[in-house]
Protein backbone atom coordinates (compact mmCIF):
# COMPACT_ATOMS: atom_id res chain seq x y z
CA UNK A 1 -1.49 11.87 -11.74
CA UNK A 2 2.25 12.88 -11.10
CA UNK A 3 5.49 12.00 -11.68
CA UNK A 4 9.49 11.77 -10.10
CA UNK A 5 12.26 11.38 -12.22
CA UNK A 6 15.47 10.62 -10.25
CA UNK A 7 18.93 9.47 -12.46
CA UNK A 8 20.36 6.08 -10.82
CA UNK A 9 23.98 5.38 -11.78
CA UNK A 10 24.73 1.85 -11.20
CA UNK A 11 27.45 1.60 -13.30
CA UNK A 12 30.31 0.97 -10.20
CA UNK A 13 29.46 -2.63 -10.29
CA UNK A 14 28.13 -5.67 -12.44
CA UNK A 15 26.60 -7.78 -9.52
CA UNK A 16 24.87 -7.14 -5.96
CA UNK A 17 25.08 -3.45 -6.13
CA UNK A 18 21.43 -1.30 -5.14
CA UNK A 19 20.04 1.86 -4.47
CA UNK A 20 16.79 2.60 -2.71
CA UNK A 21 14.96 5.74 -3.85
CA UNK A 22 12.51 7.50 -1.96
CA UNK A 23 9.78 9.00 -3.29
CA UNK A 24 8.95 11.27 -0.56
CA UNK A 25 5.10 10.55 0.15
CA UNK A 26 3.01 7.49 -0.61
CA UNK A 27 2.26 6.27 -3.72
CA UNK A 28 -0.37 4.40 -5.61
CA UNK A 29 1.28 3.93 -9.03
CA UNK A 30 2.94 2.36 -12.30
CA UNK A 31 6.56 2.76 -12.79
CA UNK A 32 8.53 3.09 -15.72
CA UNK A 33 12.73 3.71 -15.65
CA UNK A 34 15.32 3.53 -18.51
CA UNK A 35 18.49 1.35 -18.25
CA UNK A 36 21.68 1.74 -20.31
CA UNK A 37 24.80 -0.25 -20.93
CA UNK A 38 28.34 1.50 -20.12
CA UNK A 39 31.86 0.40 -20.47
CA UNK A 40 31.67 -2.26 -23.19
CA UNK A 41 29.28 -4.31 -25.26
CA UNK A 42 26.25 -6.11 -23.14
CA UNK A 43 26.96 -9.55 -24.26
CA UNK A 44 24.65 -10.64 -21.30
CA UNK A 45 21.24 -9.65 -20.07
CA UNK A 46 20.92 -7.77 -17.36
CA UNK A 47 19.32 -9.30 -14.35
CA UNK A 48 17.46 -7.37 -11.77
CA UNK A 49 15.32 -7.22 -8.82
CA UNK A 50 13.38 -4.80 -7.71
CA UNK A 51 11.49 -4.51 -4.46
CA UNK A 52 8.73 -1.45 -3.23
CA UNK A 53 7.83 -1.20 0.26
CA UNK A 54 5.55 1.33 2.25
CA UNK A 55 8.56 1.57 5.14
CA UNK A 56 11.94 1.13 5.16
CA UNK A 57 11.80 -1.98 6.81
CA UNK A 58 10.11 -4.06 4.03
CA UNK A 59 12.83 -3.08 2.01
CA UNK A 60 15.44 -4.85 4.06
CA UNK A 61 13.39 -7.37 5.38
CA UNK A 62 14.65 -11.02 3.40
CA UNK A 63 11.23 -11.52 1.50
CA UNK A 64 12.35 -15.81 1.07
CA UNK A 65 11.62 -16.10 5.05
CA UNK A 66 8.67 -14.92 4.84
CA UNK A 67 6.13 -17.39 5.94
CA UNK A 68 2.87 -15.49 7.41
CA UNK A 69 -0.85 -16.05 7.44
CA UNK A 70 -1.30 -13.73 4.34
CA UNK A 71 -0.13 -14.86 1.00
CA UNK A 72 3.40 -14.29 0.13
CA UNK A 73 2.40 -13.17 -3.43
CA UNK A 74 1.12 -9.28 -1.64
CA UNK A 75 5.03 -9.06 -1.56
CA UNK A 76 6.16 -6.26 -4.02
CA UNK A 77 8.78 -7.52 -5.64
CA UNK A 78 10.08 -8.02 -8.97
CA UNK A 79 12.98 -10.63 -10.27
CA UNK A 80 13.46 -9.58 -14.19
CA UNK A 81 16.01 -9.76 -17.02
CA UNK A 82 16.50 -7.33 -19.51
CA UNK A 83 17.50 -8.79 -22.70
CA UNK A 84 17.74 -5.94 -25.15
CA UNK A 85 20.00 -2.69 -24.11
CA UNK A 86 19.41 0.35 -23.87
CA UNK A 87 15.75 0.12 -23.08
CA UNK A 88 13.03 1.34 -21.13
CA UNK A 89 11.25 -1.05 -18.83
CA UNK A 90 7.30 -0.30 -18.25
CA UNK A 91 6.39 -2.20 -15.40
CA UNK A 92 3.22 -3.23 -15.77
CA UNK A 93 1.43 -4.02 -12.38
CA UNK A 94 0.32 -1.11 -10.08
CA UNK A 95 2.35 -0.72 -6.64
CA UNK A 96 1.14 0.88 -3.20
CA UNK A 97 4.87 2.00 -2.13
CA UNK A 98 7.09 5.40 -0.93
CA UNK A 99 9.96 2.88 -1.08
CA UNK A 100 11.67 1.50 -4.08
CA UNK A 101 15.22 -0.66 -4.25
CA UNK A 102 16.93 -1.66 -7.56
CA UNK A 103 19.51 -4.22 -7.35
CA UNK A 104 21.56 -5.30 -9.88
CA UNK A 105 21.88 -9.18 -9.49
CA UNK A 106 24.09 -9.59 -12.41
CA UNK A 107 25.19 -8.29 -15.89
CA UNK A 108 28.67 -9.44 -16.90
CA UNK A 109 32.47 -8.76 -16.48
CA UNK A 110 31.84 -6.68 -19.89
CA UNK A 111 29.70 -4.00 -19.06
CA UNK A 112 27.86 -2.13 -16.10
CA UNK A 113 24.44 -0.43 -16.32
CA UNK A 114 23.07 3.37 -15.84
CA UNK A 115 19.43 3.54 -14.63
CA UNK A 116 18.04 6.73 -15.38
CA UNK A 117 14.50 8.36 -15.82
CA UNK A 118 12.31 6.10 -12.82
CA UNK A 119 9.62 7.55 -13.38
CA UNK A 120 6.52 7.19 -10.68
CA UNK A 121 2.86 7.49 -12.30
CA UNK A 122 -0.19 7.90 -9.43
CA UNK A 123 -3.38 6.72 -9.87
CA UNK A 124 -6.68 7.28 -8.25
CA UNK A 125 -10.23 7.78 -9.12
CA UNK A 126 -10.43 10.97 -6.47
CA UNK A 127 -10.78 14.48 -7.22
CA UNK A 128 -9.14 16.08 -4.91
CA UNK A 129 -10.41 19.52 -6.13
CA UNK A 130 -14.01 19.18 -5.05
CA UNK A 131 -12.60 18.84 -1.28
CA UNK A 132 -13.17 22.07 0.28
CA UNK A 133 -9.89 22.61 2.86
CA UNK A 134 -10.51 22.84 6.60
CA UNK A 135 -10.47 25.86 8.39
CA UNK A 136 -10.75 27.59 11.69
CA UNK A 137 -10.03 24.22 13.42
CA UNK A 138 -7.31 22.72 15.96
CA UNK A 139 -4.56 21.93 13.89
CA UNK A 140 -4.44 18.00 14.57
CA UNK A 141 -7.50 17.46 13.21
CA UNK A 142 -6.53 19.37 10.17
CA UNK A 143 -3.49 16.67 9.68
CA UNK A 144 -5.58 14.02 10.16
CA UNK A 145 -8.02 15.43 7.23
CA UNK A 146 -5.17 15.56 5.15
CA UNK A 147 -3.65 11.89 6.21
CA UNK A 148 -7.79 10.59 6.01
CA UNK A 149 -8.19 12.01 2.24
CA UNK A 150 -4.75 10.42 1.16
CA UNK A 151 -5.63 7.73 2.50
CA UNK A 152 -8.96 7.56 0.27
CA UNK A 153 -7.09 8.75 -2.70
CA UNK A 154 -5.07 5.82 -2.48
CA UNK A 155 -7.71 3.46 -1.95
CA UNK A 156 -9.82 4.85 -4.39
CA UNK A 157 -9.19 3.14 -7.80
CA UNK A 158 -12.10 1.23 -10.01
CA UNK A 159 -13.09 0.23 -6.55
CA UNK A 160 -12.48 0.96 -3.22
CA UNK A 161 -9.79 -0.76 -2.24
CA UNK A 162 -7.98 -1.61 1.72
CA UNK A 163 -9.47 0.98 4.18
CA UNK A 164 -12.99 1.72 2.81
CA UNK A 165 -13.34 -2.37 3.29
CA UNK A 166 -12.48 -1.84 6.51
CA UNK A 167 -14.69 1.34 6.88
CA UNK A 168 -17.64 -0.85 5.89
CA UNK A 169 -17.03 -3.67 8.95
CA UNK A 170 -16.23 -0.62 11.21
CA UNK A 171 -19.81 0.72 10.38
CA UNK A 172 -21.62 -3.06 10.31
CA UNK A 173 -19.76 -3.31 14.22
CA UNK A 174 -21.51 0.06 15.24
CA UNK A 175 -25.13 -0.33 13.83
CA UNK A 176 -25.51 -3.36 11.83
CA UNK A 177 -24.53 -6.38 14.34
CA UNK A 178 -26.26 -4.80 17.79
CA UNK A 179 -29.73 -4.10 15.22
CA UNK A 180 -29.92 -7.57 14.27
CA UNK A 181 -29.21 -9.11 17.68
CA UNK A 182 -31.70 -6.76 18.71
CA UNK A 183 -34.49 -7.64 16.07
CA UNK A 184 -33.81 -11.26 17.10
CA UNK A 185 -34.30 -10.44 20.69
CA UNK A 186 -37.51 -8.81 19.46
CA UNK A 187 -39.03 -11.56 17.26
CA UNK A 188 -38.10 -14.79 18.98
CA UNK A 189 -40.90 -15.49 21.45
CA UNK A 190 -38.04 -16.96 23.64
CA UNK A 191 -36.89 -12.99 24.61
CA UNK A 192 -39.92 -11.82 25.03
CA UNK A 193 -39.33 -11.11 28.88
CA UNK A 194 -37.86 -7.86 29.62
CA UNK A 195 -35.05 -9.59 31.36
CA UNK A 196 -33.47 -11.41 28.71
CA UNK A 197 -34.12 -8.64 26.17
CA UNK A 198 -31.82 -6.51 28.48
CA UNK A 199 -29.25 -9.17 28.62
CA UNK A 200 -29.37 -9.52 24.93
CA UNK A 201 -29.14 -5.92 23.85
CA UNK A 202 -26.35 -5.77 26.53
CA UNK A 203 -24.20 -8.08 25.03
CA UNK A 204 -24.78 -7.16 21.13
CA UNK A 205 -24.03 -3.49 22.34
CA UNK A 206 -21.14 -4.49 24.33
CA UNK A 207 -19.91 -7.25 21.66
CA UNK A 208 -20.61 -4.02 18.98
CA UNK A 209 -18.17 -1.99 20.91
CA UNK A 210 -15.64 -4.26 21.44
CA UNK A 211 -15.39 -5.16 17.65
CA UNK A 212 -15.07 -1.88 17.11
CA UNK A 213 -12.25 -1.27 19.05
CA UNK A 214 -10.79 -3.68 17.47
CA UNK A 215 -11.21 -2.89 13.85
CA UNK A 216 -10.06 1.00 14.96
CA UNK A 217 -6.68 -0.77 16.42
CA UNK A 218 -5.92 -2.77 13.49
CA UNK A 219 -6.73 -0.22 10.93
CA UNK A 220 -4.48 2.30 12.48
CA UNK A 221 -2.07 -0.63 12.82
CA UNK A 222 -1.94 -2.08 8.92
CA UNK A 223 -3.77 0.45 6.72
CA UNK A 224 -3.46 3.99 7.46
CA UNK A 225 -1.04 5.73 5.36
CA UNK A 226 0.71 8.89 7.43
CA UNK A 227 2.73 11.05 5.00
C-alpha cells in the first residue's frame, strides 16, 4: 500500500474550474481528499465531478459521446455533491488510474472551495518482496520484468483480474485448442487416414498460432500497463 498527498486550491472560481493531478505511475487504488469552504459561508453544496483515466486522453475525451461495444459504466467517473463543509470525501469504489481531474461544476456566488489532502491508497494481493530482481541480463528484458510484475500487481486483487484472463486464453490458443482438434482427429473414425489427420493438425496448429497472435496484439494494445 502507498500513498500521495498533493494540496489542490480551487478556490479562484465557483463553477467549471479543474485540475488534473498526476500520480506519477499506475495505480490500483481508493481515494480519499479533503475539501474546504473559503471566502464566505457555503450556503450551497458543492457539486463536483471527478474523472480517472490511465492516459491523458481519457481525461479529455467527452465521456456523454461515448457509445462503444463495451459498457459505458467501465467509465471512471464520478458526478457528486457535497452537502456538509469542510469534509473529507472517502470514495468508496476502487480505480485503475495514473490520471485524476477534479472539476468544480458549481458551488455558489458565496464561497469557493480548497481541495487538499487527495490521498491515493494501492491495493494488491502481491508481494512484491518474494520477487528475486533480475540480473546479469540485457537491459530490455529487465524493463519488461519490471512493466510484467506491475502489471500483475495490479491485476492481482481477490482475483486475478484483466491480463491474467487474458494470460489464460493466450495459453488455451497455444496448447489447449490444437490438443483437442488433435484428439478429435484421433478418435473420429472419419480422420483416421493419415491424410486428413495432417490436414487437421495443420489447421488447429495454424488456427492456434494465429489466435495467438492475436491475443499478443490486443493485450499489448488494451491491457499492458508501461510505467
Amino acid at each position: 500500500m502507498c500513498s500521495h498527498k498533493f494540496i489542490v486550491s480551487l478556490n479562484n472560481a465557483n463553477t467549471n474550474f479543474s485540475i488534473c493531478i498526476d500520480f506519477g505511475d499506475h495505480q490500483v487504488s481508493y481515494v480519499s481528499f479533503n475539501i474546504t469552504p473559503v471566502g464566505g459561508p457555503p450556503d450551497a453544496p458543492a457539486h463536483l465531478r471527478i474523472k480517472f483515466g490511465e492516459t491523458l486522453c481519457e481525461i479529455a475525451e467527452d465521456s456523454a459521446s461515448y457509445n462503444g461495444s463495451i459498457s459505458s459504466s467501465w467509465i471512471q467517473e464520478e458526478f457528486m455533491h457535497v452537502d456538509i463543509l469542510p469534509n473529507t470525501v472517502n470514495m468508496p469504489r476502487r480505480y485503475a488510474f495514473r490520471y485524476m481531474e477534479i472539476k468544480v461544476l458549481h458551488t455558489s456566488p458565496k464561497y469557493q472551495i480548497v481541495i487538499e489532502d487527495v490521498n491515493c491508497t494501492a491495493v494488491s494481493s502481491a508481494d512484491l518482496s518474494a520477487i528475486a530482481p533480475l540480473t546479469r541480463i540485457d537491459e530490455d528484458l529487465v524493463k519488461m520484468d519490471k512493466i510484467s510484475i506491475k502489471t500483475l500487481q495490479d491485476c492481482m486483487q481477490s482475483v486475478f483480474e484483466d491480463g491474467p484472463t487474458y494470460l489464460a486464453i493466450y495459453l488455451a490458443a497455444c496448447f489447449v485448442f490444437p490438443s483437442i482438434l488433435l484428439l478429435a482427429c484421433i478418435l473420429n473414425p472419419f480422420f483416421l487416414s493419415l491424410k486428413h489427420q495432417s490436414i487437421i493438425l495443420f489447421n488447429s496448429v495454424f488456427l492456434g498460432i494465429a489466435f495467438l497472435i492475436a491475443v499478443n496484439i490486443a493485450y499489448c494494445h488494451f491491457f499492458l500497463i508501461i510505467p
